[in-house]
C-alpha atoms as a PDB file:
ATOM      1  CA  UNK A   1      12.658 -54.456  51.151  1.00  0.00           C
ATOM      2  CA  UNK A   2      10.345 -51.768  51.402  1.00  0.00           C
ATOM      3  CA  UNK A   3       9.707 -49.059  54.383  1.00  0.00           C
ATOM      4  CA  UNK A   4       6.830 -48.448  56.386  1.00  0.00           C
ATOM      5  CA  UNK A   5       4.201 -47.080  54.257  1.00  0.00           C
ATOM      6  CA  UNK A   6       4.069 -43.576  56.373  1.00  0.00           C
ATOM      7  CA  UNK A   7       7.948 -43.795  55.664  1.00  0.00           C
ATOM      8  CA  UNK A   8       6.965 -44.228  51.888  1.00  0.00           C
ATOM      9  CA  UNK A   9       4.813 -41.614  51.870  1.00  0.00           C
ATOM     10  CA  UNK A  10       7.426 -38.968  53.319  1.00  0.00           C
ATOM     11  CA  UNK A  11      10.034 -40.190  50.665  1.00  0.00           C
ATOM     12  CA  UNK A  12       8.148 -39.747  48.210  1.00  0.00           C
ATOM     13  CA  UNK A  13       6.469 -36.080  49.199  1.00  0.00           C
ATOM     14  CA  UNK A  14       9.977 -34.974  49.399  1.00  0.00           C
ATOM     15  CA  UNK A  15      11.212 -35.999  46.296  1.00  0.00           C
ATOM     16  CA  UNK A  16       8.350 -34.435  45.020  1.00  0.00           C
ATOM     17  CA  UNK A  17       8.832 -31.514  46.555  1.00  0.00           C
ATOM     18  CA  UNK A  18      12.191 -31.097  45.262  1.00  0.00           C
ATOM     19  CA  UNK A  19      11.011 -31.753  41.920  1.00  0.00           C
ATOM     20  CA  UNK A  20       8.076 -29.223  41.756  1.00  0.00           C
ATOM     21  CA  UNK A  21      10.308 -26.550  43.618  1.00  0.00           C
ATOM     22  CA  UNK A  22      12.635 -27.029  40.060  1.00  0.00           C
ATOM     23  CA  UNK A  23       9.799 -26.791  38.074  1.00  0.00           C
ATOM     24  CA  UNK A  24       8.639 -23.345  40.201  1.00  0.00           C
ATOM     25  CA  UNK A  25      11.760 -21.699  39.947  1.00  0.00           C
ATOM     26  CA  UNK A  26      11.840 -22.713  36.008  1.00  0.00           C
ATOM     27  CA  UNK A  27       8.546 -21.330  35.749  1.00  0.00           C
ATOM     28  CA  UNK A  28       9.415 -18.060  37.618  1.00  0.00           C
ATOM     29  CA  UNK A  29      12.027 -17.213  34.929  1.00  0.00           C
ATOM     30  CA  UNK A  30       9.830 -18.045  31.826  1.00  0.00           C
ATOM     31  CA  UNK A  31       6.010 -17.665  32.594  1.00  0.00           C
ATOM     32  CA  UNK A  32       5.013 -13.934  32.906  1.00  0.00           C
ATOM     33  CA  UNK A  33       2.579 -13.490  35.903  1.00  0.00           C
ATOM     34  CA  UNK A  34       3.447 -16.824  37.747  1.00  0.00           C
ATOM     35  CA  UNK A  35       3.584 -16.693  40.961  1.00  0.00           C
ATOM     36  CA  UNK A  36       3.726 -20.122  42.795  1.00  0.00           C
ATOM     37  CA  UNK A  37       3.002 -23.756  43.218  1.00  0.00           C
ATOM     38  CA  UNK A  38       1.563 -25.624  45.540  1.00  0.00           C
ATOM     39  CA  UNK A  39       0.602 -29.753  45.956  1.00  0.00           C
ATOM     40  CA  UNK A  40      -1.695 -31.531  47.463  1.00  0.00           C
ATOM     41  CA  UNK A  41      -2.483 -34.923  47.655  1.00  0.00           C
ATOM     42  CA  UNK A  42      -4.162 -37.816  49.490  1.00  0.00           C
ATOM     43  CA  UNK A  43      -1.817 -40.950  50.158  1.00  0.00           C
ATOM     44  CA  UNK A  44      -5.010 -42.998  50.657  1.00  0.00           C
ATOM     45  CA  UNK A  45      -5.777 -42.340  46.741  1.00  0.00           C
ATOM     46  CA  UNK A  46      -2.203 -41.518  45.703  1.00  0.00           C
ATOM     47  CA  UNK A  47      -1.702 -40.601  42.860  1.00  0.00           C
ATOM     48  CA  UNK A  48      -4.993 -40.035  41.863  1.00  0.00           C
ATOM     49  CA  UNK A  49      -5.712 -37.709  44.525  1.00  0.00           C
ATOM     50  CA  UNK A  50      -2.335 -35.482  43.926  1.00  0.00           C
ATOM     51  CA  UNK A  51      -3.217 -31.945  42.345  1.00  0.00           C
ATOM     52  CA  UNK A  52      -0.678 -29.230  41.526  1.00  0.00           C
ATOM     53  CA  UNK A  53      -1.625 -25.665  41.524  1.00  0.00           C
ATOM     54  CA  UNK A  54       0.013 -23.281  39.617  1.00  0.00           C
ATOM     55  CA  UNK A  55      -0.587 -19.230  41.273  1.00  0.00           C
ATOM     56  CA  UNK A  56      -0.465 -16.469  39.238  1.00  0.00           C
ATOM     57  CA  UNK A  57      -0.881 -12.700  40.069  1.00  0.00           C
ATOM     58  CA  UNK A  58      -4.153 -11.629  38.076  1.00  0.00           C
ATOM     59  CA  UNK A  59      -6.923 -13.769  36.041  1.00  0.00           C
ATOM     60  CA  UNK A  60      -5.628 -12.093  32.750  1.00  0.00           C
ATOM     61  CA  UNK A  61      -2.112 -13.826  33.224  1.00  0.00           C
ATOM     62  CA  UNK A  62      -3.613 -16.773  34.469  1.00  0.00           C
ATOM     63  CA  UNK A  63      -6.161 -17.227  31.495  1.00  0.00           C
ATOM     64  CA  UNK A  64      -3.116 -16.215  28.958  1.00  0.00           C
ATOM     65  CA  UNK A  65      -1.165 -18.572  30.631  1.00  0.00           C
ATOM     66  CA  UNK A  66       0.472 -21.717  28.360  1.00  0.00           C
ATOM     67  CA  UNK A  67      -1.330 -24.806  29.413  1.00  0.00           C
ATOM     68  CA  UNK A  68       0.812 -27.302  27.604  1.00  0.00           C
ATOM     69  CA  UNK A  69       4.233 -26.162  29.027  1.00  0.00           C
ATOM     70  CA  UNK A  70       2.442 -26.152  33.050  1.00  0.00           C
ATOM     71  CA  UNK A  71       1.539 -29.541  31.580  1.00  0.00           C
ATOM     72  CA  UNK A  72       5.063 -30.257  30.777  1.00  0.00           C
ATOM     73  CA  UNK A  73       6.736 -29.012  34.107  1.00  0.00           C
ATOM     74  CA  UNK A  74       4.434 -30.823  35.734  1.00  0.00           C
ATOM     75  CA  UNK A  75       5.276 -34.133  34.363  1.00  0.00           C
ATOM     76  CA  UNK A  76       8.843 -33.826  34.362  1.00  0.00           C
ATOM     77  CA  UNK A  77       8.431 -33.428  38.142  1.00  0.00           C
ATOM     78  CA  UNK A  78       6.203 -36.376  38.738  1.00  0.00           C
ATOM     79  CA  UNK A  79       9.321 -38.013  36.423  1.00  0.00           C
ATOM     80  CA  UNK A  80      11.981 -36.820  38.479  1.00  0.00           C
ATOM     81  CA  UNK A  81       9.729 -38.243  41.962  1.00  0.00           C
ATOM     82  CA  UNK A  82       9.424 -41.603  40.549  1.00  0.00           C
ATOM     83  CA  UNK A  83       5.306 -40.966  39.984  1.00  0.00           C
ATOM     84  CA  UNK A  84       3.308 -42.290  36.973  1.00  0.00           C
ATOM     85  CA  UNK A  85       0.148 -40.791  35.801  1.00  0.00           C
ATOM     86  CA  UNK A  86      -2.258 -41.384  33.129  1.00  0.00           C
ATOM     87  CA  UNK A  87      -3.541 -37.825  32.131  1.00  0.00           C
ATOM     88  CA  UNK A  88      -1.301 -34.736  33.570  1.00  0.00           C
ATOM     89  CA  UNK A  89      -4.134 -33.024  33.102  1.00  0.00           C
ATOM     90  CA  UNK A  90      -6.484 -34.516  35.880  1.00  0.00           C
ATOM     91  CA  UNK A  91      -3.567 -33.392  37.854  1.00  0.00           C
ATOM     92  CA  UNK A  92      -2.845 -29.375  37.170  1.00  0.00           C
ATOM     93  CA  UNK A  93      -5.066 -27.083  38.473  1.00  0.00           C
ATOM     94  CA  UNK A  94      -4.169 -22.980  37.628  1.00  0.00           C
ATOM     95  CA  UNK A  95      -5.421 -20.519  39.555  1.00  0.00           C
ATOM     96  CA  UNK A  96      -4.910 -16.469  40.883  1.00  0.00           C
ATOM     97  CA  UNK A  97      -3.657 -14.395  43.614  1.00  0.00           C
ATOM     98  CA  UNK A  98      -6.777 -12.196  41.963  1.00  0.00           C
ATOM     99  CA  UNK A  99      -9.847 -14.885  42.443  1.00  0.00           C
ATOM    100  CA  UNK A 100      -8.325 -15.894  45.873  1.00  0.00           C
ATOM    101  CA  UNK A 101      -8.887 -12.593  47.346  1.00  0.00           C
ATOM    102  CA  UNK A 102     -12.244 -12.053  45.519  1.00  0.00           C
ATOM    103  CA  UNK A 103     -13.419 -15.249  46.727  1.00  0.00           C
ATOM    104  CA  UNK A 104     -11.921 -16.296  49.988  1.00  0.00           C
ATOM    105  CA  UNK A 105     -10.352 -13.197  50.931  1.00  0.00           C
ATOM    106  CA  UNK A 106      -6.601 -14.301  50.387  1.00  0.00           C
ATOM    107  CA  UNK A 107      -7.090 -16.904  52.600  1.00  0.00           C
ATOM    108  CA  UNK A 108      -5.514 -19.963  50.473  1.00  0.00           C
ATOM    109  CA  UNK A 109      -5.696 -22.880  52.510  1.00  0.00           C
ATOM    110  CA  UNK A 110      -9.761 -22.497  52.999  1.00  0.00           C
ATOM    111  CA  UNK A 111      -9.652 -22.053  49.216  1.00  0.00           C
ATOM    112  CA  UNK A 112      -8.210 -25.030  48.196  1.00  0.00           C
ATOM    113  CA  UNK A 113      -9.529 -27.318  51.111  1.00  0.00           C
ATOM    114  CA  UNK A 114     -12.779 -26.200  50.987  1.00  0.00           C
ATOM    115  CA  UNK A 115     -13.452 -26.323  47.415  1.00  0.00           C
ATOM    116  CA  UNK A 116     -10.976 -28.895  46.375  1.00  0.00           C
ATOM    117  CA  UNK A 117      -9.135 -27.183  43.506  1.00  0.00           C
ATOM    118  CA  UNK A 118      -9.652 -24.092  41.130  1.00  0.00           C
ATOM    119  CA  UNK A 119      -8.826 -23.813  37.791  1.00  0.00           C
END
């Protein structure tokens, strides 16, 4: 028998959580410039809604950065949480420590709530 779906919902973020925070500290020993990740999603259109950000220092490390293998970290985590998607890619966003600042003056969370996602 299934949970509450609130109760659901927190399960799930926190396996998720988990899985990305593996997939951050994989990527901080591998991809040159990364920074950090971040997730957001919205239960009431999950998982279509749920985005991944990847953060890297400048645009040059972000732009040289290896799509596929963000791709492939990203998937394994949405393995690991038990969430199926069609197309990783509608899913990973990449973005900059660099463009945040030029464009919403560091602040991150009116950058990626008011304009959705970069990348």
């Amino acid at each position: 028998m299934k949970g509450s779906p609130k109760r659901q919902q927190a399960l799930t973020d926190r396996a998720l959580t988990r899985a990305l925070t593996a997939a951050c500290d994989q990527a901080l020993a591998e991809i040159v410039g990364f920074q950090w990740l971040t997730h957001r999603v919205d239960y009431q259109h999950f998982p279509a809604s749920l985005i991944v950000t990847w953060v890297f220092a400048t645009e040059p490390q972000r732009q040289a950065a290896e799509l596929s293998r963000l791709h492939a970290l990203t998937l394994a985590a949405f393995d690991e949480a038990g969430i199926a998607v069609s197309d990783i890619c509608a899913h990973v966003r990449l973005d900059s420590e660099q463009r945040c600042t030029a464009q919403h003056g560091g602040d991150w969370a009116a950058r990626l709530s008011t304009r959705g996602q970069h990348g």
